[in-house]
C-alpha atoms as a PDB file:
ATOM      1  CA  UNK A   1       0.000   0.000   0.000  1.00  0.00           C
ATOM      2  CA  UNK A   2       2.779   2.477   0.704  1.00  0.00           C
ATOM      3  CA  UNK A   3       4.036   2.003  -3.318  1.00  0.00           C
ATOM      4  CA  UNK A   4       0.677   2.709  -4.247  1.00  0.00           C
ATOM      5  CA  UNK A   5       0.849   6.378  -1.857  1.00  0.00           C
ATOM      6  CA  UNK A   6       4.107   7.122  -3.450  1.00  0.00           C
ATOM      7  CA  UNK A   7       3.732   6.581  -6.585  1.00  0.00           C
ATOM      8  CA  UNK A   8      -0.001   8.696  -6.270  1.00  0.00           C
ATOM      9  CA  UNK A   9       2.129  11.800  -4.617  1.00  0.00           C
ATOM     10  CA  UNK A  10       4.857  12.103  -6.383  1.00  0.00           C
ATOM     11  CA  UNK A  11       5.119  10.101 -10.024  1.00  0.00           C
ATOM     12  CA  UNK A  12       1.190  10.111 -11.395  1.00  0.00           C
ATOM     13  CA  UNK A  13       1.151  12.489 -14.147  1.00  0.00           C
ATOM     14  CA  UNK A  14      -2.788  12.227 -14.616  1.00  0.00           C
ATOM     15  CA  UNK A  15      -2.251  13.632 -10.393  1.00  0.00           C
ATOM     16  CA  UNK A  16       0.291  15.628 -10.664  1.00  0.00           C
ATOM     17  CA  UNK A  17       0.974  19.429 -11.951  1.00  0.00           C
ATOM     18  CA  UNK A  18       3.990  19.638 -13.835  1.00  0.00           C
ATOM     19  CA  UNK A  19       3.055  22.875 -15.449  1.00  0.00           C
ATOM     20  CA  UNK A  20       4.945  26.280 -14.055  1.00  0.00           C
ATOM     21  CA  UNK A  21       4.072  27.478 -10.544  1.00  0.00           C
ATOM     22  CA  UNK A  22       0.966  30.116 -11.071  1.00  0.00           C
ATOM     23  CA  UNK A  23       0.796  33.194  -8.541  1.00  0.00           C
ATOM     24  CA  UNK A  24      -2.387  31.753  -7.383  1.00  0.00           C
ATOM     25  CA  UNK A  25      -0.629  28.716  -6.269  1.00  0.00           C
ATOM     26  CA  UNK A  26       2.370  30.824  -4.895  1.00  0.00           C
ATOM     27  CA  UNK A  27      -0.469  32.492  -2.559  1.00  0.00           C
ATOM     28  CA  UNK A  28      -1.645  28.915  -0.943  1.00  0.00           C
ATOM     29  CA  UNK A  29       2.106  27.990  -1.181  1.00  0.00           C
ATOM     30  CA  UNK A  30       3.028  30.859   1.280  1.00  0.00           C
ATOM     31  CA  UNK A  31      -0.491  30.564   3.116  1.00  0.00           C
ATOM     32  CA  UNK A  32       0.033  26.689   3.626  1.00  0.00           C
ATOM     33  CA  UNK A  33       3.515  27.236   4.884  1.00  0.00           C
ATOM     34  CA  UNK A  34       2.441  29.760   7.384  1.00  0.00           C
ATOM     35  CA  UNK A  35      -0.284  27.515   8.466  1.00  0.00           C
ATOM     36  CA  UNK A  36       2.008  24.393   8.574  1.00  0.00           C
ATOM     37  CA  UNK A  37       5.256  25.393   9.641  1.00  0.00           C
ATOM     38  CA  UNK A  38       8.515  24.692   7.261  1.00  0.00           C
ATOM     39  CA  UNK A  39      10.010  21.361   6.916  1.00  0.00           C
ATOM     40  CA  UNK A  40       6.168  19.787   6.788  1.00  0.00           C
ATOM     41  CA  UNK A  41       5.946  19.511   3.268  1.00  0.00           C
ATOM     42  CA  UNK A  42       3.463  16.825   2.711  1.00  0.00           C
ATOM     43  CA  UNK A  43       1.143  18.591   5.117  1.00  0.00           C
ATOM     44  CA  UNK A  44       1.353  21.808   2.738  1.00  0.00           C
ATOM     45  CA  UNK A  45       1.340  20.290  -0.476  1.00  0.00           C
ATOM     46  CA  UNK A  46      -2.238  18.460   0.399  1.00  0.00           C
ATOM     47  CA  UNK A  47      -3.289  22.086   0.728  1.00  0.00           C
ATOM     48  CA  UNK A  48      -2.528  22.912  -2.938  1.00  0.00           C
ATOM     49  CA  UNK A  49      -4.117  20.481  -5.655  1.00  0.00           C
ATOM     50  CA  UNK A  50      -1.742  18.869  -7.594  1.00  0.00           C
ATOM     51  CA  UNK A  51       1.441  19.636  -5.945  1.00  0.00           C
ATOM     52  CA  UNK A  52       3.862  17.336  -4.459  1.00  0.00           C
ATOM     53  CA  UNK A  53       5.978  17.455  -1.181  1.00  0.00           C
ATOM     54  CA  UNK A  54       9.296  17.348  -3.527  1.00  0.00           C
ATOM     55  CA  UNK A  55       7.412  20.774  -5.505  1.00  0.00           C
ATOM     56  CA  UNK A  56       6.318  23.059  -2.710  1.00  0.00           C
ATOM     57  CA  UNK A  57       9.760  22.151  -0.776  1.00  0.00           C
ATOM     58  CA  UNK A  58      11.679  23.305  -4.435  1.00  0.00           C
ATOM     59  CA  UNK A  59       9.327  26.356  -5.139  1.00  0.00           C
ATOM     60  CA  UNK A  60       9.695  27.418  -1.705  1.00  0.00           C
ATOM     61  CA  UNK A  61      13.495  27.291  -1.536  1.00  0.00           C
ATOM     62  CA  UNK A  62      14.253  28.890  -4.687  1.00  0.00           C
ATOM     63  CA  UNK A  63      11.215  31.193  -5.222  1.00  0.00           C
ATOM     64  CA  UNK A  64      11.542  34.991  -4.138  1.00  0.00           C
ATOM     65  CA  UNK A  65       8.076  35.569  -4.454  1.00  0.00           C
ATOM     66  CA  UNK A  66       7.245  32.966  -1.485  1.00  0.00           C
ATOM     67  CA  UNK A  67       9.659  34.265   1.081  1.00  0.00           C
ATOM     68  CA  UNK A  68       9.997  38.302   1.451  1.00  0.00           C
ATOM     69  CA  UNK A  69      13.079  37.916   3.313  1.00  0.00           C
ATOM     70  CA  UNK A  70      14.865  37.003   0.211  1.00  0.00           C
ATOM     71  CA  UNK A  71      16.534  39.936  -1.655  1.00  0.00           C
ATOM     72  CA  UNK A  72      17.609  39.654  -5.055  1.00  0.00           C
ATOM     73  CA  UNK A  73      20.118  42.140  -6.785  1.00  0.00           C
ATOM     74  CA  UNK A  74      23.612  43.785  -6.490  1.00  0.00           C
ATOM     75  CA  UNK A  75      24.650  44.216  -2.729  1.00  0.00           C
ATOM     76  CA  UNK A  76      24.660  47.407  -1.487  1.00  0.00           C
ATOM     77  CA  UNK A  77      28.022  49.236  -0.082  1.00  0.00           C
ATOM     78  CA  UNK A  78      27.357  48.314   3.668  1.00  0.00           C
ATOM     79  CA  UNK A  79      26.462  44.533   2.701  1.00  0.00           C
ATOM     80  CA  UNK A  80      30.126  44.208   1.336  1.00  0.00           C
ATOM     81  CA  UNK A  81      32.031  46.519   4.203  1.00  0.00           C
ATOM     82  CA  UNK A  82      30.201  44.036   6.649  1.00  0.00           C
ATOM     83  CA  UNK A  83      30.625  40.879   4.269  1.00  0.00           C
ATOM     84  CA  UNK A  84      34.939  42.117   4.045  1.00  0.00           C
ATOM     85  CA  UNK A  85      35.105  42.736   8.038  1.00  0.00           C
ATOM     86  CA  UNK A  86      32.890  39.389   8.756  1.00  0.00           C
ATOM     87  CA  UNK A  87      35.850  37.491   6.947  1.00  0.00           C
ATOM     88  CA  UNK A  88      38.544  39.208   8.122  1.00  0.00           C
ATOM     89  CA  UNK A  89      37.286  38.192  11.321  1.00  0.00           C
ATOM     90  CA  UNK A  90      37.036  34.383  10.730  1.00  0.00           C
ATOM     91  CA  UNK A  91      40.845  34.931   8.845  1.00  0.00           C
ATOM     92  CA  UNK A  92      39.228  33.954   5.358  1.00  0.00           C
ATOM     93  CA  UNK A  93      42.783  34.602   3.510  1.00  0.00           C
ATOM     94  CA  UNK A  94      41.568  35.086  -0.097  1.00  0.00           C
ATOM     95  CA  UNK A  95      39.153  38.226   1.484  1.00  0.00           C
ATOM     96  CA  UNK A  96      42.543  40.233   2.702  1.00  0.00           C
ATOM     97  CA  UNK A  97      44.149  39.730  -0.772  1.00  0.00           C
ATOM     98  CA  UNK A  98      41.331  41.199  -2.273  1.00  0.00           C
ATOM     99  CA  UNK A  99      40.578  44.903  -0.923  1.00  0.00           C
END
Protein backbone atom coordinates (compact mmCIF):
# COMPACT_ATOMS: atom_id res chain seq x y z
CA UNK A 1 0.00 0.00 0.00
CA UNK A 2 2.78 2.48 0.70
CA UNK A 3 4.04 2.00 -3.32
CA UNK A 4 0.68 2.71 -4.25
CA UNK A 5 0.85 6.38 -1.86
CA UNK A 6 4.11 7.12 -3.45
CA UNK A 7 3.73 6.58 -6.59
CA UNK A 8 0.00 8.70 -6.27
CA UNK A 9 2.13 11.80 -4.62
CA UNK A 10 4.86 12.10 -6.38
CA UNK A 11 5.12 10.10 -10.02
CA UNK A 12 1.19 10.11 -11.39
CA UNK A 13 1.15 12.49 -14.15
CA UNK A 14 -2.79 12.23 -14.62
CA UNK A 15 -2.25 13.63 -10.39
CA UNK A 16 0.29 15.63 -10.66
CA UNK A 17 0.97 19.43 -11.95
CA UNK A 18 3.99 19.64 -13.83
CA UNK A 19 3.06 22.88 -15.45
CA UNK A 20 4.94 26.28 -14.05
CA UNK A 21 4.07 27.48 -10.54
CA UNK A 22 0.97 30.12 -11.07
CA UNK A 23 0.80 33.19 -8.54
CA UNK A 24 -2.39 31.75 -7.38
CA UNK A 25 -0.63 28.72 -6.27
CA UNK A 26 2.37 30.82 -4.89
CA UNK A 27 -0.47 32.49 -2.56
CA UNK A 28 -1.64 28.91 -0.94
CA UNK A 29 2.11 27.99 -1.18
CA UNK A 30 3.03 30.86 1.28
CA UNK A 31 -0.49 30.56 3.12
CA UNK A 32 0.03 26.69 3.63
CA UNK A 33 3.51 27.24 4.88
CA UNK A 34 2.44 29.76 7.38
CA UNK A 35 -0.28 27.51 8.47
CA UNK A 36 2.01 24.39 8.57
CA UNK A 37 5.26 25.39 9.64
CA UNK A 38 8.52 24.69 7.26
CA UNK A 39 10.01 21.36 6.92
CA UNK A 40 6.17 19.79 6.79
CA UNK A 41 5.95 19.51 3.27
CA UNK A 42 3.46 16.82 2.71
CA UNK A 43 1.14 18.59 5.12
CA UNK A 44 1.35 21.81 2.74
CA UNK A 45 1.34 20.29 -0.48
CA UNK A 46 -2.24 18.46 0.40
CA UNK A 47 -3.29 22.09 0.73
CA UNK A 48 -2.53 22.91 -2.94
CA UNK A 49 -4.12 20.48 -5.65
CA UNK A 50 -1.74 18.87 -7.59
CA UNK A 51 1.44 19.64 -5.95
CA UNK A 52 3.86 17.34 -4.46
CA UNK A 53 5.98 17.46 -1.18
CA UNK A 54 9.30 17.35 -3.53
CA UNK A 55 7.41 20.77 -5.50
CA UNK A 56 6.32 23.06 -2.71
CA UNK A 57 9.76 22.15 -0.78
CA UNK A 58 11.68 23.30 -4.44
CA UNK A 59 9.33 26.36 -5.14
CA UNK A 60 9.70 27.42 -1.70
CA UNK A 61 13.50 27.29 -1.54
CA UNK A 62 14.25 28.89 -4.69
CA UNK A 63 11.21 31.19 -5.22
CA UNK A 64 11.54 34.99 -4.14
CA UNK A 65 8.08 35.57 -4.45
CA UNK A 66 7.25 32.97 -1.48
CA UNK A 67 9.66 34.27 1.08
CA UNK A 68 10.00 38.30 1.45
CA UNK A 69 13.08 37.92 3.31
CA UNK A 70 14.86 37.00 0.21
CA UNK A 71 16.53 39.94 -1.65
CA UNK A 72 17.61 39.65 -5.06
CA UNK A 73 20.12 42.14 -6.79
CA UNK A 74 23.61 43.78 -6.49
CA UNK A 75 24.65 44.22 -2.73
CA UNK A 76 24.66 47.41 -1.49
CA UNK A 77 28.02 49.24 -0.08
CA UNK A 78 27.36 48.31 3.67
CA UNK A 79 26.46 44.53 2.70
CA UNK A 80 30.13 44.21 1.34
CA UNK A 81 32.03 46.52 4.20
CA UNK A 82 30.20 44.04 6.65
CA UNK A 83 30.62 40.88 4.27
CA UNK A 84 34.94 42.12 4.04
CA UNK A 85 35.11 42.74 8.04
CA UNK A 86 32.89 39.39 8.76
CA UNK A 87 35.85 37.49 6.95
CA UNK A 88 38.54 39.21 8.12
CA UNK A 89 37.29 38.19 11.32
CA UNK A 90 37.04 34.38 10.73
CA UNK A 91 40.85 34.93 8.85
CA UNK A 92 39.23 33.95 5.36
CA UNK A 93 42.78 34.60 3.51
CA UNK A 94 41.57 35.09 -0.10
CA UNK A 95 39.15 38.23 1.48
CA UNK A 96 42.54 40.23 2.70
CA UNK A 97 44.15 39.73 -0.77
CA UNK A 98 41.33 41.20 -2.27
CA UNK A 99 40.58 44.90 -0.92
Amino acid sequence: MSCLKRYQRTLNTKLLNNDEWSSEEDLLLKAAVESCGKGKWLEVSLQIPGRSSVQCMNRWAKSPLCQDNIVSGKWVEEEERLLFLAAIAYNAPSMKQTK
